[in-house]
Each structure stands twice: as C-alpha cells, then as structure tokens.
Protein backbone atom coordinates (compact mmCIF):
# COMPACT_ATOMS: atom_id res chain seq x y z
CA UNK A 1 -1.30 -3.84 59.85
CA UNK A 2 -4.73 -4.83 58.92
CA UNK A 3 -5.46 -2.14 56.93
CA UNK A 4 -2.02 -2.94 54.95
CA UNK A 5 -3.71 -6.21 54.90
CA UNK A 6 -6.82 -5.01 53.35
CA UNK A 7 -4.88 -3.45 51.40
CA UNK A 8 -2.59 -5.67 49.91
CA UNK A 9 -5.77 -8.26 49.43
CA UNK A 10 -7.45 -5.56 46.90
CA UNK A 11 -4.23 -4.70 44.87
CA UNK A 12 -3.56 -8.72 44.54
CA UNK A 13 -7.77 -8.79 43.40
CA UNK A 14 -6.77 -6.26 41.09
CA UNK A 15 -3.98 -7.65 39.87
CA UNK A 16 -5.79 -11.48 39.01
CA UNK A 17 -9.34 -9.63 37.83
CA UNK A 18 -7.15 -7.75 35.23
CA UNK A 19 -4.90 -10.69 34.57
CA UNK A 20 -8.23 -12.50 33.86
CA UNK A 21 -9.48 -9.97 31.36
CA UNK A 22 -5.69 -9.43 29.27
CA UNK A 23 -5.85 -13.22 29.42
CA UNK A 24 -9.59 -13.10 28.16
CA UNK A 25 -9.13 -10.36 25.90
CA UNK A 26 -5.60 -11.81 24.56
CA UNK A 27 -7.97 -15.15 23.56
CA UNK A 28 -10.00 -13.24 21.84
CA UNK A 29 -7.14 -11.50 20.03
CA UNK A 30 -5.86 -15.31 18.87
CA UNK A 31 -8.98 -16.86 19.02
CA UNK A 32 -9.83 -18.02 14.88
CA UNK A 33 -13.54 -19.18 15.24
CA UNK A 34 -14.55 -17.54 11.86
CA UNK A 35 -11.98 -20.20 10.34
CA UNK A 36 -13.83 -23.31 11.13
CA UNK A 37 -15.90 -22.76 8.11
CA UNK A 38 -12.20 -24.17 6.07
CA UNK A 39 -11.61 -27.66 5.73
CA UNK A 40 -9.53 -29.27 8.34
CA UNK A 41 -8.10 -32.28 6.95
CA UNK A 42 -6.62 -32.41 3.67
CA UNK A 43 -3.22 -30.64 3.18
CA UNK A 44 -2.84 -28.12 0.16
CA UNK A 45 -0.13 -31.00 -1.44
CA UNK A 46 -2.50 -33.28 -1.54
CA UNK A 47 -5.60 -31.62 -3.44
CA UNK A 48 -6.52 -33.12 -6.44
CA UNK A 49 -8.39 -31.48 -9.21
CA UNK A 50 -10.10 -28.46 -8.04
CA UNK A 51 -13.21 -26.88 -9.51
CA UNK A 52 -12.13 -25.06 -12.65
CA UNK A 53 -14.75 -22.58 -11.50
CA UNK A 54 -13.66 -21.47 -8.11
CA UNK A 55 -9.90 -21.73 -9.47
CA UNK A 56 -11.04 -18.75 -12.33
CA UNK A 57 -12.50 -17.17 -9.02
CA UNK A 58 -9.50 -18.08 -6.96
CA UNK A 59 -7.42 -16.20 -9.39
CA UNK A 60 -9.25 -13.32 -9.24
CA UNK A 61 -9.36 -12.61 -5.57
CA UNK A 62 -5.17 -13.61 -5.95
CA UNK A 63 -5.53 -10.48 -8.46
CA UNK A 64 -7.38 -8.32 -6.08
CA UNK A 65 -5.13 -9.26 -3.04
CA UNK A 66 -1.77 -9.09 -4.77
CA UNK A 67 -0.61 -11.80 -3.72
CA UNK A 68 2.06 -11.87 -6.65
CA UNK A 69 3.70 -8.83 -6.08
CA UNK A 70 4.98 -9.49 -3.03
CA UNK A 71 5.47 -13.11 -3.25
CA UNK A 72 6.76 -13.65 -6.38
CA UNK A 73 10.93 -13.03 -7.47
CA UNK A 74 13.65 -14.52 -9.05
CA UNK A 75 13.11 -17.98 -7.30
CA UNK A 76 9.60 -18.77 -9.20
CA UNK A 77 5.91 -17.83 -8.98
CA UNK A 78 5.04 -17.18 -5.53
CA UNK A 79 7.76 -18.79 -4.38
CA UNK A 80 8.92 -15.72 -1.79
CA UNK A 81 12.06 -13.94 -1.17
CA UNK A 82 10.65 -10.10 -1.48
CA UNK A 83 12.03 -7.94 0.86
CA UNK A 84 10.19 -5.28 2.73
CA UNK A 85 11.72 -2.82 4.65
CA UNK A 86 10.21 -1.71 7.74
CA UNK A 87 10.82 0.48 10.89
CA UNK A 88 11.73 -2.45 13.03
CA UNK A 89 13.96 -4.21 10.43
CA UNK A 90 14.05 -6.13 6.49
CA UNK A 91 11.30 -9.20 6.35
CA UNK A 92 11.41 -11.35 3.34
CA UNK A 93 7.98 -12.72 1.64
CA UNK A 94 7.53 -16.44 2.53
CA UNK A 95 7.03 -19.43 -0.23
CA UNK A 96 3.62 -19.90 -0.62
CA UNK A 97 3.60 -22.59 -3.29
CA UNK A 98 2.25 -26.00 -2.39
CA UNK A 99 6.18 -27.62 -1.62
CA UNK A 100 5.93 -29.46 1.31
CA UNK A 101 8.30 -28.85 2.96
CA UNK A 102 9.42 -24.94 2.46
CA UNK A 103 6.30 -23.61 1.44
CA UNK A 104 2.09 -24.23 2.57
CA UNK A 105 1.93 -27.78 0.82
CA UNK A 106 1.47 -28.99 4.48
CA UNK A 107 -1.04 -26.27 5.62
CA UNK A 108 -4.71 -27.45 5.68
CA UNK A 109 -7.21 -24.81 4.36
CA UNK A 110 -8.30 -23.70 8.16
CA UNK A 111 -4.44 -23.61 8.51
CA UNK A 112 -4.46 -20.85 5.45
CA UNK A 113 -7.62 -19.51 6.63
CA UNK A 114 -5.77 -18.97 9.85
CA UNK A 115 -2.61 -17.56 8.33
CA UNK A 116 -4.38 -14.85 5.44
CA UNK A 117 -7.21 -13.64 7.62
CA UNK A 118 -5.66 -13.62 11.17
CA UNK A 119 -1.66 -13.52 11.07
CA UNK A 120 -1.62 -16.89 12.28
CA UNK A 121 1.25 -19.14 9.93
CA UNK A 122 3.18 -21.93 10.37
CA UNK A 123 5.70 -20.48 12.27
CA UNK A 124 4.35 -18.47 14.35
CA UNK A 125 2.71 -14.89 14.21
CA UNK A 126 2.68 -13.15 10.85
CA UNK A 127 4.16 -9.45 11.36
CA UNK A 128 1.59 -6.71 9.59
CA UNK A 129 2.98 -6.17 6.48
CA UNK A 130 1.55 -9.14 5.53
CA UNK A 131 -1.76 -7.56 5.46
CA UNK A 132 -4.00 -9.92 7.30
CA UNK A 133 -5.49 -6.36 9.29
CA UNK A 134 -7.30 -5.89 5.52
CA UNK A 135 -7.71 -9.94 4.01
CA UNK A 136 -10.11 -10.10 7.53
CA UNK A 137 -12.71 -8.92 5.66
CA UNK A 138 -12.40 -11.06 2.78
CA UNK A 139 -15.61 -13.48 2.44
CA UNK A 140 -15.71 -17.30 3.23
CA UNK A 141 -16.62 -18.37 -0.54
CA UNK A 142 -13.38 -15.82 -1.98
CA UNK A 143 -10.93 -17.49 0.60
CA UNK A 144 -12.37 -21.02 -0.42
CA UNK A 145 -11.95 -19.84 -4.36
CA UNK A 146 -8.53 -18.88 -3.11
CA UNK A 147 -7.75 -21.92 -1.65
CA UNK A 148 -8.47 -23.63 -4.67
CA UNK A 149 -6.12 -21.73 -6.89
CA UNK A 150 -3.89 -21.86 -4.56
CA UNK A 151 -3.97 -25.98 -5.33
CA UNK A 152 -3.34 -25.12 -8.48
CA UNK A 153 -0.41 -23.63 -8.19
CA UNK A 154 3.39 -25.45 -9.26
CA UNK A 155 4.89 -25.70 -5.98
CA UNK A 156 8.94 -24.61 -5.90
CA UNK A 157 11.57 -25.80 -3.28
CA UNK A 158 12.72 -22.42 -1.60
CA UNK A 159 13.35 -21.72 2.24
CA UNK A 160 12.90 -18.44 3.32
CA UNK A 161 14.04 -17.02 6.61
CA UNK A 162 11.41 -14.74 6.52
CA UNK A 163 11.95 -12.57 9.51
CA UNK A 164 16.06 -12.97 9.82
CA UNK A 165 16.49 -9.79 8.76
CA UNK A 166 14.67 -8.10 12.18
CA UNK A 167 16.27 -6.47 15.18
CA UNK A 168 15.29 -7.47 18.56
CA UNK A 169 13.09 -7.56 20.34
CA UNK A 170 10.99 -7.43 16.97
CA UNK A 171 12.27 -10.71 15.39
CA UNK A 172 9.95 -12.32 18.88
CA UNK A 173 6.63 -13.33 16.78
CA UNK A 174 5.06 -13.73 19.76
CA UNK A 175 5.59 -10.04 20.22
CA UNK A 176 2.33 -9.66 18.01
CA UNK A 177 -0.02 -11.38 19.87
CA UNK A 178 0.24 -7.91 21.87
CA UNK A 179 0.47 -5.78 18.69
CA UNK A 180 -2.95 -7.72 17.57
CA UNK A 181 -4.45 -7.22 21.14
CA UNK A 182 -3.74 -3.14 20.56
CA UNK A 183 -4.52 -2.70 17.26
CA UNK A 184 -6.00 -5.83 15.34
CA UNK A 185 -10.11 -6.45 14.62
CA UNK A 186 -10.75 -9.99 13.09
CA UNK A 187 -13.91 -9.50 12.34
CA UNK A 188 -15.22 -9.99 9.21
CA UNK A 189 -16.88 -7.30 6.23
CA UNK A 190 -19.42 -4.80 7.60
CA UNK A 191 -20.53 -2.60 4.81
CA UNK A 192 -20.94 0.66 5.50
CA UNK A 193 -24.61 2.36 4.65
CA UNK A 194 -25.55 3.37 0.73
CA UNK A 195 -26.08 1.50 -2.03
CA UNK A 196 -24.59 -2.10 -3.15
CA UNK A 197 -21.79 -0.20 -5.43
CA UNK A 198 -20.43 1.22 -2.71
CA UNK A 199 -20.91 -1.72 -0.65
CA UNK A 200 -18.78 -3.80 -3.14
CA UNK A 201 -16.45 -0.87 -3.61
CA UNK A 202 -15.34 -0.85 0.13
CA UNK A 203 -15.18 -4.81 0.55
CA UNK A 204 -12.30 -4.40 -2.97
CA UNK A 205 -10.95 -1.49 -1.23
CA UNK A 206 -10.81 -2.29 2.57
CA UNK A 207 -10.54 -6.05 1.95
CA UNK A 208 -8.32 -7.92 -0.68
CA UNK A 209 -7.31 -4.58 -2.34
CA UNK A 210 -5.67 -3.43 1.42
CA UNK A 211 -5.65 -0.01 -0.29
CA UNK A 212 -5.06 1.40 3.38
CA UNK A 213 -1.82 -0.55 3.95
CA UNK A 214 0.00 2.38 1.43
CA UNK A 215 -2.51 5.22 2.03
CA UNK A 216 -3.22 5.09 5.39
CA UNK A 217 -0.86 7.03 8.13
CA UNK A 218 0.76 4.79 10.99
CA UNK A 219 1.64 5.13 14.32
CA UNK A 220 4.95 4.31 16.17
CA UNK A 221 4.02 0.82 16.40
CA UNK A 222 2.99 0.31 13.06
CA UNK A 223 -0.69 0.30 12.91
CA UNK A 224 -2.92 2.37 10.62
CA UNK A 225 -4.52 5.54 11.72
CA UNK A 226 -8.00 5.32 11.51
CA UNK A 227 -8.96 9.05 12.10
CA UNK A 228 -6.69 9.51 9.07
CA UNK A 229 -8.15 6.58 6.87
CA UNK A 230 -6.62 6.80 3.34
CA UNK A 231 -5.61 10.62 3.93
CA UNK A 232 -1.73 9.20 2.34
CA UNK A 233 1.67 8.52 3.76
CA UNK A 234 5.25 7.91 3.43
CA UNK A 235 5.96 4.11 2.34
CA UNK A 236 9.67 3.55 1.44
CA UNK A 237 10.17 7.27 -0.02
CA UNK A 238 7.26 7.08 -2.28
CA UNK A 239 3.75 9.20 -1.13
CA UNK A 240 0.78 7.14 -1.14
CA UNK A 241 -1.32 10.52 -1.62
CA UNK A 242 -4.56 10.94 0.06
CA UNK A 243 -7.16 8.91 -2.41
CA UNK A 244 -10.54 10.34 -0.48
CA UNK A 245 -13.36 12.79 -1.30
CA UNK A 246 -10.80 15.98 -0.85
CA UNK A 247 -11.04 18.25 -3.45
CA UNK A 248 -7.48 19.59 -3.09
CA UNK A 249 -5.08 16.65 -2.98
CA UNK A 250 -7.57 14.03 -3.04
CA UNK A 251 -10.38 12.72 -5.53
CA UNK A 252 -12.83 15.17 -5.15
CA UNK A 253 -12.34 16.39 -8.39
CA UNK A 254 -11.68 13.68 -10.19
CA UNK A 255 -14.33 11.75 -12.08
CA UNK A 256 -15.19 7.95 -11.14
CA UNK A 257 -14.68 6.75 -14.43
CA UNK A 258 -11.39 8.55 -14.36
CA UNK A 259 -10.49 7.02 -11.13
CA UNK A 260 -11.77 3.99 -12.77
CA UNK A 261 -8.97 4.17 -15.53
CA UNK A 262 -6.25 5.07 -13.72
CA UNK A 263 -6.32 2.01 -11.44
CA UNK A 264 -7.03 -0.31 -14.61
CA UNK A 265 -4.40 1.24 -17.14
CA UNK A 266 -1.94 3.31 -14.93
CA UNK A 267 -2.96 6.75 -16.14
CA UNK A 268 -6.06 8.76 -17.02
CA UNK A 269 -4.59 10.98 -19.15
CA UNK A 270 -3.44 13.71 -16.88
CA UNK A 271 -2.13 11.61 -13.88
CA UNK A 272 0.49 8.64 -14.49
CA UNK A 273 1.32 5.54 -11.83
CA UNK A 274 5.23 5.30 -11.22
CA UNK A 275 6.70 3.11 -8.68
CA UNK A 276 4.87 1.03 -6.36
CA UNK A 277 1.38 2.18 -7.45
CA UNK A 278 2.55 1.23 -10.49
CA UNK A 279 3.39 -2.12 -9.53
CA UNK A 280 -0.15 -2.27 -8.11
CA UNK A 281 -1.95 -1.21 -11.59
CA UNK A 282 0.47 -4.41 -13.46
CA UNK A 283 0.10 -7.04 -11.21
CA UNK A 284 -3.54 -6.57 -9.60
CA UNK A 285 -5.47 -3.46 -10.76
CA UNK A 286 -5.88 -4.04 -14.28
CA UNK A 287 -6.75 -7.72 -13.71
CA UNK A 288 -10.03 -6.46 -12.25
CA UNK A 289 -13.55 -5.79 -13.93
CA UNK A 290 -14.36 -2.29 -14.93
CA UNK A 291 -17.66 -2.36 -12.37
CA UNK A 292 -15.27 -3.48 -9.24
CA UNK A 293 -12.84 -0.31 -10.40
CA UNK A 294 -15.49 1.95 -10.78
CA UNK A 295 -16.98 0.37 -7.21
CA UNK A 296 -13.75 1.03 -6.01
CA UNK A 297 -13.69 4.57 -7.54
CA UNK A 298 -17.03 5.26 -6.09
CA UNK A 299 -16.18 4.15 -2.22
CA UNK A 300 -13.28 6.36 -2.26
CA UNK A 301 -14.69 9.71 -3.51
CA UNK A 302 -17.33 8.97 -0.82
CA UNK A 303 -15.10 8.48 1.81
CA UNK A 304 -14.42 12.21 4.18
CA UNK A 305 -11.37 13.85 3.42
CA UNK A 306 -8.40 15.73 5.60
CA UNK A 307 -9.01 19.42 5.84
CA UNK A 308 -6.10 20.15 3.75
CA UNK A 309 -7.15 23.24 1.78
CA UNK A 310 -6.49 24.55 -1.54
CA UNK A 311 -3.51 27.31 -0.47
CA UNK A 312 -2.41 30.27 -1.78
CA UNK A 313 -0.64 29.89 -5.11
CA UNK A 314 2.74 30.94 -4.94
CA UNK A 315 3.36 34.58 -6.68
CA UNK A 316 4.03 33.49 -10.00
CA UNK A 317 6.25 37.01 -11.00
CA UNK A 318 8.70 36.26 -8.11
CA UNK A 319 12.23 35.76 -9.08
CA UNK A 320 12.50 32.50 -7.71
CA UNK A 321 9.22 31.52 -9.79
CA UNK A 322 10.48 32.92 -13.19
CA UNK A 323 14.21 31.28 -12.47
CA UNK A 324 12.38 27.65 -12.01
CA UNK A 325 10.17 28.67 -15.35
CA UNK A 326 13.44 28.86 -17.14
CA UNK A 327 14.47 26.04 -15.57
CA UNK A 328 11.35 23.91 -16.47
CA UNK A 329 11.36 24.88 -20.04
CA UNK A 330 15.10 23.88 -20.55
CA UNK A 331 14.35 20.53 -19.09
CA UNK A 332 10.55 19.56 -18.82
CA UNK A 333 8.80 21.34 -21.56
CA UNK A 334 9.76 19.08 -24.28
CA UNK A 335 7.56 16.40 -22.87
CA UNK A 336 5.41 17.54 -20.07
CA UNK A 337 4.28 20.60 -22.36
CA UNK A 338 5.02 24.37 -22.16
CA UNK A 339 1.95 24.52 -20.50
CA UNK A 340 2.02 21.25 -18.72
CA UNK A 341 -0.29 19.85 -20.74
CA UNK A 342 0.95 16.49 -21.57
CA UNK A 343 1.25 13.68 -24.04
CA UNK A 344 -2.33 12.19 -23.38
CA UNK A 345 -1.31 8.31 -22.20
CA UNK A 346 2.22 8.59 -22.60
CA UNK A 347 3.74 11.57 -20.21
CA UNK A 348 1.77 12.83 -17.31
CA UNK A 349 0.41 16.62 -17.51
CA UNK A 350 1.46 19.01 -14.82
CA UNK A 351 -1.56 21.53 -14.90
CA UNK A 352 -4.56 20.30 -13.11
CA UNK A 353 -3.05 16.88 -11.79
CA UNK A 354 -4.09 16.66 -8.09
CA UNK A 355 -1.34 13.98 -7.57
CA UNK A 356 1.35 17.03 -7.93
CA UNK A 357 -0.21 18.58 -4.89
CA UNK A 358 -0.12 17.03 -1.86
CA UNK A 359 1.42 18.75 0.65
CA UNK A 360 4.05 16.33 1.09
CA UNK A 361 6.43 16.20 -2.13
CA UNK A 362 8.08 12.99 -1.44
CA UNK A 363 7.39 11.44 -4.44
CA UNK A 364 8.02 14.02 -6.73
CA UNK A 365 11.81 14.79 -5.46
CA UNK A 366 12.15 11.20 -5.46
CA UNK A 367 11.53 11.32 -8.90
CA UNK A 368 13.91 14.20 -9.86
CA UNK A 369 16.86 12.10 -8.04
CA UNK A 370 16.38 8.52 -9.18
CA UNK A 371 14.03 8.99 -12.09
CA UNK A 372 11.11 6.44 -12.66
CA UNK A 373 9.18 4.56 -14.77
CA UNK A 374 5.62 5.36 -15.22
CA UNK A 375 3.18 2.10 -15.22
CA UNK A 376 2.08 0.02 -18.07
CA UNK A 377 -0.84 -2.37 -18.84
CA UNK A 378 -2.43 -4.52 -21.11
CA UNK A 379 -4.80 -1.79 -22.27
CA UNK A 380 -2.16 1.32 -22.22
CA UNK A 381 1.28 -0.90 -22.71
CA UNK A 382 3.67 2.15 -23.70
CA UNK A 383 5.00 3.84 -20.11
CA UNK A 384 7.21 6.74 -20.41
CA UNK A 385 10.55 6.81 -18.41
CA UNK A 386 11.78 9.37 -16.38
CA UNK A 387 15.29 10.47 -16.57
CA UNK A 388 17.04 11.40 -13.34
CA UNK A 389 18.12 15.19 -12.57
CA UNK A 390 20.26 14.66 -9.64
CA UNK A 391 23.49 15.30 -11.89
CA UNK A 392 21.84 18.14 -13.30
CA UNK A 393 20.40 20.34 -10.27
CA UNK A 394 21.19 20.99 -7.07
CA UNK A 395 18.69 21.18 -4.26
CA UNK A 396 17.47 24.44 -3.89
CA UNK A 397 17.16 23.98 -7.78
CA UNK A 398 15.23 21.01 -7.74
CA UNK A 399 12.89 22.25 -4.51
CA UNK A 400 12.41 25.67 -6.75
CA UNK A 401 11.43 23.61 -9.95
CA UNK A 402 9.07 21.75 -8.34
CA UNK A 403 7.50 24.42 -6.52
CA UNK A 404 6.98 25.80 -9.76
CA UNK A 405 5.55 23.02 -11.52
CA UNK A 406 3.20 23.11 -8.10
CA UNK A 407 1.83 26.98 -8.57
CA UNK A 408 2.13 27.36 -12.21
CA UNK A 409 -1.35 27.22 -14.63
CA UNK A 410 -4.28 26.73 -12.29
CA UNK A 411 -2.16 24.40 -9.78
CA UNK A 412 -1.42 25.93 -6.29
CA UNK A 413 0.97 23.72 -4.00
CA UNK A 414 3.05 24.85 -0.79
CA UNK A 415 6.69 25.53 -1.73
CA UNK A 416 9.37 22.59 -1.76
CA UNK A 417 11.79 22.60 0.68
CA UNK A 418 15.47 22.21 -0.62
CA UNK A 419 16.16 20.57 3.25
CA UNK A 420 13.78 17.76 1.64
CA UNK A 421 15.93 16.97 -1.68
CA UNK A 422 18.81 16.70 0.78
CA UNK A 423 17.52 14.21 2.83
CA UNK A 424 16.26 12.45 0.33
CA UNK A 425 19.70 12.76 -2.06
CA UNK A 426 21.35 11.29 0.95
CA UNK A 427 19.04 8.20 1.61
CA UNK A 428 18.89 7.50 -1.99
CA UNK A 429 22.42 7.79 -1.93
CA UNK A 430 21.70 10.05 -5.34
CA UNK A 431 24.20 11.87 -7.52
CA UNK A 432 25.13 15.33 -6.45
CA UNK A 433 25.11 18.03 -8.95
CA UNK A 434 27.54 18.00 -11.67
CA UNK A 435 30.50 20.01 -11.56
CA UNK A 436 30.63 21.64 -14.97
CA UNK A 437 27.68 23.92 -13.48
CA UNK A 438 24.96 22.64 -16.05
C-alpha cells in the first residue's frame, strides 16, 4: 500500500510539473511582448492625418504582404469576403477597413500588432491561412508604416462570418492556441549569414512576401514543412513548384535577373504566371523595387534544394511519344512553337522552361481542363489565354501530350499519369471528351 502510495504521489508530481510547463510553454505560445512597441490607446477610427511618409511606406509593405488579394472583393477595398478553402473547411477574409463596428476601426495598433504578427484578432485566434507564421518577422518601423496606411484607408460597413464555413471541432479558435504551441515561432527576423542582399532578400521572402505559405509542403495539421522549405506543393489544384537552388525543377538554372522579371512582370520570356501566382505578380510583385526582386531572386537560388534529379528523358521514337507529337502540333504548335519556342512575352515556351518539370503535373493538367489566363502587369500588360482541352482529349490523351511536351527538345520530365487527369476532371467537375471523336 505504501509503495502504491509512493507511487501514486510521483505520477500526481508528474502530472502538475508537466501541467506547469504546457501551462508555461502555452504562455509563451500567446504571450505578445514584442507588441508593446505599438501604441495602445488610440483606435484605428480615430487617427487623424498620418505621416504622408510612412503611409507611401505603409503601402508598400501592404504591396509586399498582399494584403489586397485576399481581402479585397466585390464588397470594396479590403473590405473581406474571400474565401479560402482549406482541409478543415471554407474561411472567408475578414473586413479590415477602419468601420467600427465590422471591421478594425476599433482595434488599437498593439491590437493589430497582435492580430498580423501573432494570430491574435478581435475575435479570437486567427486560423493560419492568415499568414501571421510569416508577417512575425516583419520589422517594428514596416508594421508602424502599415498601421498608418492602414488609417488611411475608406472604411466599408461589411460583416463577415469569417470562420462559419468550418467543420467542427475546427470552427473552436481556441483550438489554435495548441496548433501555435506545436508549430508557431513568434519571434521576430533573424537573417541568415551572407551578405545584406540576401539578408533583405529573405526578410521579402520569409516575411511580408510569405512565399512559403504556397511553396512550402504541409503536414496533416496544416503547418509548413521545414525540412522541405520552398521545395513546392499542392494549393487548391495549382503546384506552387519548388522555387530553390535545384537545378532540375527549381531555380538553379535560372538567372537572378530572370527570376527578377518574372516576379515583377509575370513572365521572363520562357516561363509565364497563370493562376494564383499570377494573382501574386498583379496585386503585390510588380509593386515592388527591382533591388527587393532581385534580393528576393538572390535568397532563393541560395536556398538548398530537394534531391529531385534530372531523369531520364522519355524515348522520344516511342509510339506513344510520336502519337502526342501529332497531337501537339494539331493543337499547340500554332502558339507555343513547333519547337516550343514561344512568343517571347506573350505565350510561354515549352523547351527549356523548368516550371514544365516538376515532378508533380498538377498545374499543367489543370490547365488542359479549365484553361487559364497567364498574368499581366503594368510593364508586360498583354497575357495570353489558354483555351481549355477537356472537350477535346481524353485522359490518357491529355497525360500522353503532356508527357510529351515534358521529354521533347532538351526537356526531360517523368511521364503523366492519365489516373491524374481523372481525378482532376472530376474535382474540377471538367468536360469529358467530346463525342464526335475530335
């Protein structure tokens, strides 16, 4: 009996020493100390005239973050209603104009300190895809600058239900005070060694450009894999390819000041934004200077690839190959070139574009189904479309065109799988093939 005794007296010592440390460690999860630097007192309503200066700046870092993509719809500038699809159920983009009453006009600026750099809103617990994980690194003065635009902005009577849309248990906020004790680190910027390019180039890239969010694998609970930083994935059917120093389906090969380009004008010549990097490149990318692109560019040929390798190119005098070659110049010659060349800024080339090669297709069969619409900018305003071939192929057709378009010239790509278009035809709820047998 005593030594149950004993026993049962260590277990309950246990049990209170590591309720003491998920309690300590749970405070430090929640705990916003970095914030204190933010006014505390006046509401974002109630600002008068802000410094044109910091505004300009504001803007900028509003650029950089993105803020308008996401947050801006039908309703007005900024005033929310976006929705995101996730795993765990549809969240809608909150108002973040200055209105009172449905948007931040009541937040103080530690309040929006709280809320951009540690998840923390108004009503509770931001979920990740608002993506606080990356705007903790942004600096004190760019938040302030933010701030300050912010003020400037015309506020608009909307109420979101931002989270209605979630299944639970997920629509519990408080649910993420353990998903930030798992996975989140509010610390601020630490550069990594080199020079102050690439110092700058990883605070735009890690920080307000969140460039991980997209390119970055995640687990089952919805948090980036680090050992896979920027090495691509899956986000809503679209690839985010692997943007690193890989020389086969990353940047490797791929000049800075072509890097550069593509994020300010949507293309470089050879590759060509479509969906939602090409959303990026029109509401944020181009907006930035050419030094913080070619920072940007810099960072993220320096940063260690995957070890996917260049593979064997697929035999090129096969019958499958010289079927899709038919195939390709019936229907994608006349623009992409009969030796996938290209039109320069105006249709992507085939031959040498790395973005072809990843070794998951997604985006490329989502293409062939739905069609797309490649980017546009201020500098390069004319973007192609992209008809849909859904009606026209079926899916071993489409997986054998694309294979070919992957291992003809001096590409080399693994082969398509037709099980791929299906699943993808089905979620897109695409056309099926024609009947006349085009």
């Amino acid at each position: 009996m005593a030594n149950f005794k004993a026993f049962a007296g260590g277990v309950a010592a246990l049990v209170l020493i590591a309720a003491a440390g998920a309690g300590i460690w749970a405070w430090r999860t929640a705990d916003t100390w970095r914030n204190a630097v933010a006014d505390d007192a006046v509401a974002l309503a109630d600002i008068g005239a802000a410094d044109p200066e910091a505004v300009a700046r504001g803007e900028y870092i509003m650029r950089a973050a993105d803020c308008a993509a996401c947050h801006t719809r039908e309703q007005g500038d900024f005033a929310g209603g976006y929705e995101i699809a996730t795993p765990f159920g549809t969240l809608v983009s909150s108002n973040i104009t200055p209105d009172r009453e449905t948007g931040i006009g009541a937040m103080t600026e530690r309040d929006f300190f709280d809320a951009v750099r540690h998840g923390q809103g108004q009503k509770g617990f931001l979920y990740p895809a608002m993506p606080y994980t990356a705007y903790a690194r942004i600096s004190d003065q760019d938040m302030h600058d933010l701030w300050a635009y912010m003020s400037t902005v015309a506020p608009v009577r909307n109420s979101v239900d931002e989270n209605g849309g979630m299944a639970f248990p997920y629509s519990i906020r408080l649910a993420m005070l353990g998903w930030n004790m798992l996975f989140f680190d509010g610390s601020g910027f630490e550069p990594a060694p080199g020079n102050a390019q690439l110092a700058r180039g990883q605070y735009m890239v890690d920080g307000p450009g969140h460039c991980s969010a997209c390119h970055s694998p995640r687990n089952a609970l919805g948090a980036e894999i680090g050992s896979a930083y920027l090495q691509g994935a899956v986000v809503d059917g679209w690839l985010a390819p692997e943007i690193t120093s890989n020389r086969h389906q990353g940047l490797g090969d791929v000049s800075a000041a072509d890097v550069a380009e593509y994020l300010g004008t949507a293309t470089d010549g050879k590759a060509m934004a479509s969906g939602p990097m090409a959303e990026a490149v029109e509401h944020s990318l181009q907006y930035l200077t050419e030094d913080d692109r070619l920072a940007m560019a810099a960072w993220l040929k320096s940063v260690p690839g995957s070890d996917v390798a260049r593979p064997e190119q697929v035999d090129p005098a096969s019958p499958e190959m010289h079927g899709a070659a038919l195939q390709y110049e019936v229907s994608c010659s006349a623009c992409h070139g009969t030796r996938g060349e290209g039109m320069g800024d105006l249709v992507p080339a085939f031959d040498g574009n790395h973005a072809l090669l990843s070794e998951n297709p997604a985006s490329l069969v989502r293409v062939m189904l739905e069609g797309a619409r490649a980017g546009h900018s201020g500098a390069k305003p004319t973007g192609a479309g992209m008809p849909s071939f859904a009606w026209k192929y079926d899916d071993a057709q489409i997986a054998g065109l694309l294979t070919y378009i992957r291992n003809a010239w001096s590409n080399a790509g693994m082969p398509v799988d037709p099980a791929q278009v299906a699943d993808m035809r089905g979620a897109l709820a695409a056309r099926d093939k024609a009947a006349s047998g085009f």
